[in-house]
C-alpha atoms as a PDB file:
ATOM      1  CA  UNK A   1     210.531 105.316  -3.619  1.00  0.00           C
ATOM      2  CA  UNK A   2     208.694 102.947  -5.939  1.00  0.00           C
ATOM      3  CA  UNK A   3     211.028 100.308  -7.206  1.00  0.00           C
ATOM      4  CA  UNK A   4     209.909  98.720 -10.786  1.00  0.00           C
ATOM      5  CA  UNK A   5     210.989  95.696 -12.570  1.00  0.00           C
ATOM      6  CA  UNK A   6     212.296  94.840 -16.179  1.00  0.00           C
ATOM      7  CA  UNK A   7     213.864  92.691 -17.886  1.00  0.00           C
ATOM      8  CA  UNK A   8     216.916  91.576 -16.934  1.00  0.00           C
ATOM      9  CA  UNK A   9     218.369  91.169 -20.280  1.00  0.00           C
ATOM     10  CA  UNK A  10     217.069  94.483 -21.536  1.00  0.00           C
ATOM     11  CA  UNK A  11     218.820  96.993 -19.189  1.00  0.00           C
ATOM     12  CA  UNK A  12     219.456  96.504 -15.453  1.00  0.00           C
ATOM     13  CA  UNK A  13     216.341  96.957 -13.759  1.00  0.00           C
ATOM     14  CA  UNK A  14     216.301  98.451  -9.724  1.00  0.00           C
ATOM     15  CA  UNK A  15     214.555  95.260  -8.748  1.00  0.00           C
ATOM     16  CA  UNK A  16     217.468  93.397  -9.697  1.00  0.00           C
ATOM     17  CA  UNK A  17     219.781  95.129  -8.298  1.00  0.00           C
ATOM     18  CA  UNK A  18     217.842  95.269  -5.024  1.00  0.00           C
ATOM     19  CA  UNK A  19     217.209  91.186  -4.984  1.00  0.00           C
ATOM     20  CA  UNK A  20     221.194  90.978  -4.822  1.00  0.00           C
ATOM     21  CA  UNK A  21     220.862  92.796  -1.425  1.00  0.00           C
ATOM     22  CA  UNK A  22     217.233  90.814  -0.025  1.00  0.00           C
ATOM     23  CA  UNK A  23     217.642  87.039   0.773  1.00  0.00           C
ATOM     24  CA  UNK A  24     215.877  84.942  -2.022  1.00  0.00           C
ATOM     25  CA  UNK A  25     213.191  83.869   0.976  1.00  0.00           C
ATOM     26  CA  UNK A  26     212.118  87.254   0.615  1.00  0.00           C
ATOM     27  CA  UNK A  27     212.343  88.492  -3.080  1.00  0.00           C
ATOM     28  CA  UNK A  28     213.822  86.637  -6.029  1.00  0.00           C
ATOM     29  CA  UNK A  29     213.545  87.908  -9.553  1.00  0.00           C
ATOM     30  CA  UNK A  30     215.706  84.386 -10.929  1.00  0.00           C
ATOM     31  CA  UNK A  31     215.272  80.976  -9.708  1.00  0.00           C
ATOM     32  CA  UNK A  32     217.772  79.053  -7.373  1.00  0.00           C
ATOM     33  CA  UNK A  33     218.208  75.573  -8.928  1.00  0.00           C
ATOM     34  CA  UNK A  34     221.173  73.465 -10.019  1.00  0.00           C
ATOM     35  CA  UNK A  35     218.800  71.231 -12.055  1.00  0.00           C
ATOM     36  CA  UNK A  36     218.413  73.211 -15.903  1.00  0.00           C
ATOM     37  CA  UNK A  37     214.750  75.020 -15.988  1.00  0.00           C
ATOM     38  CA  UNK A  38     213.597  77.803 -16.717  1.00  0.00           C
ATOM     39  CA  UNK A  39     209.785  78.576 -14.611  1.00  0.00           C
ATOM     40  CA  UNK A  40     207.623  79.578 -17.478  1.00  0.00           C
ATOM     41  CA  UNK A  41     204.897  82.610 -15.783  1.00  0.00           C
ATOM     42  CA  UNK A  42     201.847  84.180 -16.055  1.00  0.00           C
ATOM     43  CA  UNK A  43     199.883  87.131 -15.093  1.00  0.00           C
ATOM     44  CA  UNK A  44     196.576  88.599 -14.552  1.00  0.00           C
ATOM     45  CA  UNK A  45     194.043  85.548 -15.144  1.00  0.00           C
ATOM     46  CA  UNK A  46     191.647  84.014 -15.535  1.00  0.00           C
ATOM     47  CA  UNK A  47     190.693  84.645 -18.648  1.00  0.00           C
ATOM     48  CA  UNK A  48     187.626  82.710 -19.782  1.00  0.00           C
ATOM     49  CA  UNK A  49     188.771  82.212 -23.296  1.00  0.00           C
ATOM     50  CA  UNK A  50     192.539  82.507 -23.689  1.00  0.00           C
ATOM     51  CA  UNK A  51     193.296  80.479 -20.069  1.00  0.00           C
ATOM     52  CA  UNK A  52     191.845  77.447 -21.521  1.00  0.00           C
ATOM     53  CA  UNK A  53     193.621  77.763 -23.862  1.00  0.00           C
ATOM     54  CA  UNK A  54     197.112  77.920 -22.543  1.00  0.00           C
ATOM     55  CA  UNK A  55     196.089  75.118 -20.242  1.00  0.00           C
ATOM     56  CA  UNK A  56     195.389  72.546 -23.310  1.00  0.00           C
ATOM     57  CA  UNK A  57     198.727  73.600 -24.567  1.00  0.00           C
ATOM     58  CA  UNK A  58     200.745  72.962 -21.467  1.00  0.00           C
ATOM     59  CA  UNK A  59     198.929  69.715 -20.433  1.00  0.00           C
ATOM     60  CA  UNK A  60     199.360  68.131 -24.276  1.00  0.00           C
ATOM     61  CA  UNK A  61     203.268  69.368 -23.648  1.00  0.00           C
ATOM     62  CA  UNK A  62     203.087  68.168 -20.068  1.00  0.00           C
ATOM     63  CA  UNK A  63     204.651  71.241 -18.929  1.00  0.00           C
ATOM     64  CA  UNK A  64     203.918  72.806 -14.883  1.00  0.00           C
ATOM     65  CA  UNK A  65     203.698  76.237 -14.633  1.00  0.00           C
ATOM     66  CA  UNK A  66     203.071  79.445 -11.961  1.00  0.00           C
ATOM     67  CA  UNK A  67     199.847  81.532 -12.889  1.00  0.00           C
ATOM     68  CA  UNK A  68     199.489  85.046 -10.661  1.00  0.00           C
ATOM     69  CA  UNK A  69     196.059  85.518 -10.797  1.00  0.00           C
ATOM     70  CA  UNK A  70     194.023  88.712 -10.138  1.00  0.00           C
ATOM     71  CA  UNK A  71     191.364  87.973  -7.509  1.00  0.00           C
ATOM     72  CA  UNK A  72     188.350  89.860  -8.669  1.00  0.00           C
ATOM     73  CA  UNK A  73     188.973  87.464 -11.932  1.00  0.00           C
ATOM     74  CA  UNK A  74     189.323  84.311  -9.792  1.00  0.00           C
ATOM     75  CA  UNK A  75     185.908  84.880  -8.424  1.00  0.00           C
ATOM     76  CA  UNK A  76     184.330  85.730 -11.798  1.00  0.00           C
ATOM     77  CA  UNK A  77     185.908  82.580 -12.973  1.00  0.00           C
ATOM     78  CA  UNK A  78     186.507  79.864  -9.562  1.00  0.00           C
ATOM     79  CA  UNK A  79     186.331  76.648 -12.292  1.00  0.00           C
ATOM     80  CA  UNK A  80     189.727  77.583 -14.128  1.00  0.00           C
ATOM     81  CA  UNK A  81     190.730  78.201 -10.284  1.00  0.00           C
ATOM     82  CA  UNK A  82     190.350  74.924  -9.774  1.00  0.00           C
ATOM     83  CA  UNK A  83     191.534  73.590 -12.896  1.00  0.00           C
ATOM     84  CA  UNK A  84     194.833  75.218 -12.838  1.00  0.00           C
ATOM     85  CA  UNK A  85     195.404  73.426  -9.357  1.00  0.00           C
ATOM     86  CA  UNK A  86     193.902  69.898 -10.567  1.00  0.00           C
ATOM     87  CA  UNK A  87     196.193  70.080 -13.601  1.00  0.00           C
ATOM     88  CA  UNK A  88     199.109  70.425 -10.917  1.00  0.00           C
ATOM     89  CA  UNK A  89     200.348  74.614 -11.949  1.00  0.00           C
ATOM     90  CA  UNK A  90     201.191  76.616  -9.168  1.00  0.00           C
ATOM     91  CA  UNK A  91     198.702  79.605  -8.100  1.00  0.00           C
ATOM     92  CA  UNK A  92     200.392  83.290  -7.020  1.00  0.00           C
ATOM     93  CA  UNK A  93     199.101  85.974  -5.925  1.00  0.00           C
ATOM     94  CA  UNK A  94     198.503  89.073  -8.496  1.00  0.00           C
ATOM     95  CA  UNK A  95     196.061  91.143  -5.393  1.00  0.00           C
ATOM     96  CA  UNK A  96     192.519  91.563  -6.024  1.00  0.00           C
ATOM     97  CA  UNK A  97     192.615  94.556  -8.240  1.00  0.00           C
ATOM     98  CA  UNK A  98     195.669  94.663  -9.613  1.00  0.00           C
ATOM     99  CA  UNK A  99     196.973  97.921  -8.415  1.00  0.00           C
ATOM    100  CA  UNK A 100     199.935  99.366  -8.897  1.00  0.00           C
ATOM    101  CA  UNK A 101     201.224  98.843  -5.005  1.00  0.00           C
ATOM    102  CA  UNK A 102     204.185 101.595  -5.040  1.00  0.00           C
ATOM    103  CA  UNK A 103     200.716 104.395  -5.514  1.00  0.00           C
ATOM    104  CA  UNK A 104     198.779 103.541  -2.675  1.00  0.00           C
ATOM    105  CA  UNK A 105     198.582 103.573   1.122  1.00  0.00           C
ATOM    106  CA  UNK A 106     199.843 100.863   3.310  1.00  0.00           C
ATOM    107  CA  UNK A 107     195.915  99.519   4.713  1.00  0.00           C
ATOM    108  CA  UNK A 108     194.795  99.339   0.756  1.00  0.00           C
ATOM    109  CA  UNK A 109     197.608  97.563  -0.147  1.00  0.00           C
ATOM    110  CA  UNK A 110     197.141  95.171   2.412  1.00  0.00           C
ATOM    111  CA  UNK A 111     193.714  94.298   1.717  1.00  0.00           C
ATOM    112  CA  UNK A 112     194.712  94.031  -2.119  1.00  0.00           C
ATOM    113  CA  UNK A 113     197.167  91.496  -1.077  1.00  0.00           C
ATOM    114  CA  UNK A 114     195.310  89.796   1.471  1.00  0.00           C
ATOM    115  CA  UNK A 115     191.932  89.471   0.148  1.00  0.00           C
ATOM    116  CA  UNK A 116     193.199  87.874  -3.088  1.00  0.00           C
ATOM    117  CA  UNK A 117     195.779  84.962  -0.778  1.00  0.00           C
ATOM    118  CA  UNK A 118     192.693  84.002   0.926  1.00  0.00           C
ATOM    119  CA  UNK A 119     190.035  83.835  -1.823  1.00  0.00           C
ATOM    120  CA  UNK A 120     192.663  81.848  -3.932  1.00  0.00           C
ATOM    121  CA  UNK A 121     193.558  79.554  -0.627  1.00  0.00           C
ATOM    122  CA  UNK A 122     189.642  79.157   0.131  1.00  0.00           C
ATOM    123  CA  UNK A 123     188.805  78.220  -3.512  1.00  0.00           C
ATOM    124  CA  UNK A 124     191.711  76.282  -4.988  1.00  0.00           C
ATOM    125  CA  UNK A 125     192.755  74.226  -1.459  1.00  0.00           C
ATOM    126  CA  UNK A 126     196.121  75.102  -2.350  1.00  0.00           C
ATOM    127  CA  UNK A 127     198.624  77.417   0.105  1.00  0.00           C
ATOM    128  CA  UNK A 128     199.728  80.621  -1.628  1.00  0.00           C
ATOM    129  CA  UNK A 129     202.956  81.342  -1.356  1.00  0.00           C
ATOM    130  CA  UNK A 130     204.080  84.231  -3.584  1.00  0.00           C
ATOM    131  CA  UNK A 131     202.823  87.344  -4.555  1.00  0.00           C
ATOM    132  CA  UNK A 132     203.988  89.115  -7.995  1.00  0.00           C
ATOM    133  CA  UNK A 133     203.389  92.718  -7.886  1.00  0.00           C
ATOM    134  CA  UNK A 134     201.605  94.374 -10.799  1.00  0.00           C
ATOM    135  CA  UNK A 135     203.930  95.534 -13.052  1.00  0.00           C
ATOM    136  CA  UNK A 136     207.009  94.792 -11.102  1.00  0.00           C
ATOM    137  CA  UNK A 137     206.110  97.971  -8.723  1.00  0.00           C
ATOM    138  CA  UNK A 138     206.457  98.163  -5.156  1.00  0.00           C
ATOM    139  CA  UNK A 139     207.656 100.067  -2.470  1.00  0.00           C
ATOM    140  CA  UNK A 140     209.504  99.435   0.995  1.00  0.00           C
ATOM    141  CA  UNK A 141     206.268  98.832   2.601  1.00  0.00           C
ATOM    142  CA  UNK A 142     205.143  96.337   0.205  1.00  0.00           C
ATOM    143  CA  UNK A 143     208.155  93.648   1.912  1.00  0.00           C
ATOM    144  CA  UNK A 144     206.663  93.959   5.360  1.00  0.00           C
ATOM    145  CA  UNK A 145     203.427  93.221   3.927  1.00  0.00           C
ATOM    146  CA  UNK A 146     204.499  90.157   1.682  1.00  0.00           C
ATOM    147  CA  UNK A 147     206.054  88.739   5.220  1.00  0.00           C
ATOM    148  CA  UNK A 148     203.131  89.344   7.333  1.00  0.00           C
ATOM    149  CA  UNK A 149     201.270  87.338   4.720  1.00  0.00           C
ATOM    150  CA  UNK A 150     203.846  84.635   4.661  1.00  0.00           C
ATOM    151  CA  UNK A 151     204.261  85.409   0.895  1.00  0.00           C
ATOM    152  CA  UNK A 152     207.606  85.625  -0.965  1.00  0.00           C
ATOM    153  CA  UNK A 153     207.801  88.908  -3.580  1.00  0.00           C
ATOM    154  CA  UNK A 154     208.280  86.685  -7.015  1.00  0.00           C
ATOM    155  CA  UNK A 155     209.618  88.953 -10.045  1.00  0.00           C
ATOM    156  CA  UNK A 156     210.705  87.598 -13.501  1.00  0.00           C
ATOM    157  CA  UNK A 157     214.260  88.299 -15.504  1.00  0.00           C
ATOM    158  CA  UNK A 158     213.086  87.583 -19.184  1.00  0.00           C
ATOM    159  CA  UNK A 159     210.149  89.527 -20.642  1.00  0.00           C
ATOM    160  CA  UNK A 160     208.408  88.467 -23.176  1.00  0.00           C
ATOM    161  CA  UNK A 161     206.602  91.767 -23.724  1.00  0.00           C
ATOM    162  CA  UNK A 162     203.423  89.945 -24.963  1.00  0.00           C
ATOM    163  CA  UNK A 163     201.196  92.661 -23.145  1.00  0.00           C
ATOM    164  CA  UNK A 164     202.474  95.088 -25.963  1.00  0.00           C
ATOM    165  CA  UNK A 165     200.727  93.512 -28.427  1.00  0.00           C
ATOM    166  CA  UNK A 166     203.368  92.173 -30.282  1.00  0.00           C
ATOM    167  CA  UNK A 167     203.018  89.197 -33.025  1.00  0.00           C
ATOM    168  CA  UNK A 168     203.550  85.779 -32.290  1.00  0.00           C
ATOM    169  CA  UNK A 169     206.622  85.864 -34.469  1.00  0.00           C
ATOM    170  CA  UNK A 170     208.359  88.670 -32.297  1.00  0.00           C
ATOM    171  CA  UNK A 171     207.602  86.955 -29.229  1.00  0.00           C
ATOM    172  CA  UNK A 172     209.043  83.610 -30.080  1.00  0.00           C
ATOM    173  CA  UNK A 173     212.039  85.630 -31.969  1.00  0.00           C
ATOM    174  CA  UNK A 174     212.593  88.088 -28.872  1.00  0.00           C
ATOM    175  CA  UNK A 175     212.687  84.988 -26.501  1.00  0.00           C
ATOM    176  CA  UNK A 176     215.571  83.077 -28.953  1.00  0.00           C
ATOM    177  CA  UNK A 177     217.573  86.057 -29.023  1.00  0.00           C
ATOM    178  CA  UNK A 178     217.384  86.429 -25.264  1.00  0.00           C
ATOM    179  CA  UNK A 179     219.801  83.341 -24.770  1.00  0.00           C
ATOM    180  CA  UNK A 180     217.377  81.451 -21.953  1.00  0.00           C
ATOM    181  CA  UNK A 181     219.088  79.852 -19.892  1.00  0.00           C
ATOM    182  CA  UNK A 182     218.735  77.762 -16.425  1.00  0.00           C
ATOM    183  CA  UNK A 183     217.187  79.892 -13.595  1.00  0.00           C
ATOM    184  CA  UNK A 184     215.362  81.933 -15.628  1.00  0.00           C
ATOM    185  CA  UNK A 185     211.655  83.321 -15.137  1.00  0.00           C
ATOM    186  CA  UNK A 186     209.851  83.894 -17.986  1.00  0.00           C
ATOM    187  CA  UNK A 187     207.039  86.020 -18.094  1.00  0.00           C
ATOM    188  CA  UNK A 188     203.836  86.105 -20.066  1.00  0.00           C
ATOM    189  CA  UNK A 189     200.142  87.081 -19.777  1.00  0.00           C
ATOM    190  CA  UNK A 190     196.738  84.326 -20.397  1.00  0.00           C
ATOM    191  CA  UNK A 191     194.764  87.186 -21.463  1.00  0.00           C
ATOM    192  CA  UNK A 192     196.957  87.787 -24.640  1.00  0.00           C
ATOM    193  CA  UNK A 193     195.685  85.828 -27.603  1.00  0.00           C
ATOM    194  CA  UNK A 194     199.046  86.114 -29.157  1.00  0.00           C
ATOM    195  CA  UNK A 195     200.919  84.365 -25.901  1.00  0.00           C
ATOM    196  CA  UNK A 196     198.451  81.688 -26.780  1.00  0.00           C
ATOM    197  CA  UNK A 197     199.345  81.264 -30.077  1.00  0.00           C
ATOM    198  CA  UNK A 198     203.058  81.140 -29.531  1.00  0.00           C
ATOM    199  CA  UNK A 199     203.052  78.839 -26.812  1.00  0.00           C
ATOM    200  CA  UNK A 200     203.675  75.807 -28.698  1.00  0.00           C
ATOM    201  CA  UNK A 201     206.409  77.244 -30.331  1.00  0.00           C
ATOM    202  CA  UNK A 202     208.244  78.590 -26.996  1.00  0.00           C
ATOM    203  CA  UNK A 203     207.837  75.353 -25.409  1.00  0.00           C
ATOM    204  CA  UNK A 204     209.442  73.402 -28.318  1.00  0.00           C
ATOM    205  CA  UNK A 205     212.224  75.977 -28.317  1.00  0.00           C
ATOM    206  CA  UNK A 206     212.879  75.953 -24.650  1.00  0.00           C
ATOM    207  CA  UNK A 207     213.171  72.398 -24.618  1.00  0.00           C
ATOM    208  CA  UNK A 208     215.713  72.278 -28.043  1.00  0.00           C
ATOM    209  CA  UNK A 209     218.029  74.163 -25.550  1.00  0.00           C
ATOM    210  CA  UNK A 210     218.091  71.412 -23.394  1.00  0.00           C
ATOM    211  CA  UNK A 211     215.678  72.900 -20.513  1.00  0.00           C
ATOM    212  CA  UNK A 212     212.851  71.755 -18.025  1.00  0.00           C
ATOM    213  CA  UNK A 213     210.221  73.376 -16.661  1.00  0.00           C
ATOM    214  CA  UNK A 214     209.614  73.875 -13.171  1.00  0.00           C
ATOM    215  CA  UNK A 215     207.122  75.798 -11.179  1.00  0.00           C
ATOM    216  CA  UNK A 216     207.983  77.957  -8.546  1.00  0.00           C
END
């Protein structure tokens, strides 16, 4: 049975209730910490215009944070590889297609994960460690094969629903009303012009609560 993630603050998603039940070196969806941060996320880069973009923002606010890139777009694009790492954000795994790993076999879903760890490993230098399923979506299956590739299943408790399309101003208003708080994983996507154009705005509003940011 394909188990799918949401936000944790908009309903109670299966994921979450599963990751109370799966040791944290396994699956987390929150982040273990007794310092205040929040790990600020995001999903299915490169993108050759808007990743650059995010980058500038976070290096002018000197902020660290976790990209899960899809492989085939690390190869089209190795330099922002390689600039993520040299500007000291943390690389996950996204697989190389991003499929939706509760729909398919248990061979294609390890070569999705696989090939994608060791392109990013081979090109960045850097040891991946965690793999974010597309869309939150995995299966029983999809544990063993995190484990055999020595990868921890990373999932997210605050949405910021950016992939819908919304406007800058309902992203940064969704995220205030969501009450952050320390532990929490935000997520966002770099191929989302309006995540770019908010992010100066969520990091200033993150840090008027008081909070760090920390990569995973």
């Amino acid at each position: 049975m394909a188990l799918e993630a949401e936000s944790l603050r908009y309903g109670t998603p299966k994921i979450a209730r599963l990751a109370r039940y799966v040791p944290p070196s396994v699956l987390f969806a929150r982040m273990s910490t007794q310092r205040q941060e929040v790990a600020i996320t995001f999903d299915d880069g490169p993108h050759p215009e808007y990743t650059p973009r995010i980058l500038d923002a976070l290096q002018e606010a000197k902020v660290h944070a976790t990209f899960f890139v899809v492989g085939k777009n690390a190869r089209r694009y190795p330099k922002l590889i390689r600039r993520i790492v040299d500007e000291d954000h943390r690389l996950g795994c996204h697989t190389e297609t991003h499929v939706d790993l509760s729909r398919v076999g248990v061979r294609q879903a390890w070569q999705e994960c696989r090939q994608s760890q060791m392109f990013l490993e081979q090109v960045s230098g850097q040891r991946i460690r965690i793999l974010r399923p597309p869309w939150g979506r995995i299966q029983a299956s999809t544990i063993l094969i995190a484990l055999c590739c020595k990868m921890r299943l990373a999932f997210w408790n605050v949405d910021s629903l950016d992939h819908r399309g919304i406007t800058t101003q309902e992203m940064v208003l969704r995220l205030k009303n969501t009450n952050i708080k320390s532990g929490d994983i935000l997520l966002f996507h770099d191929d989302c012009e309006n995540t770019v154009l908010a992010q100066s705005q969520i990091l200033e509003y993150v840090r008027s609560r008081d909070l760090a940011f920390s990569i995973l």
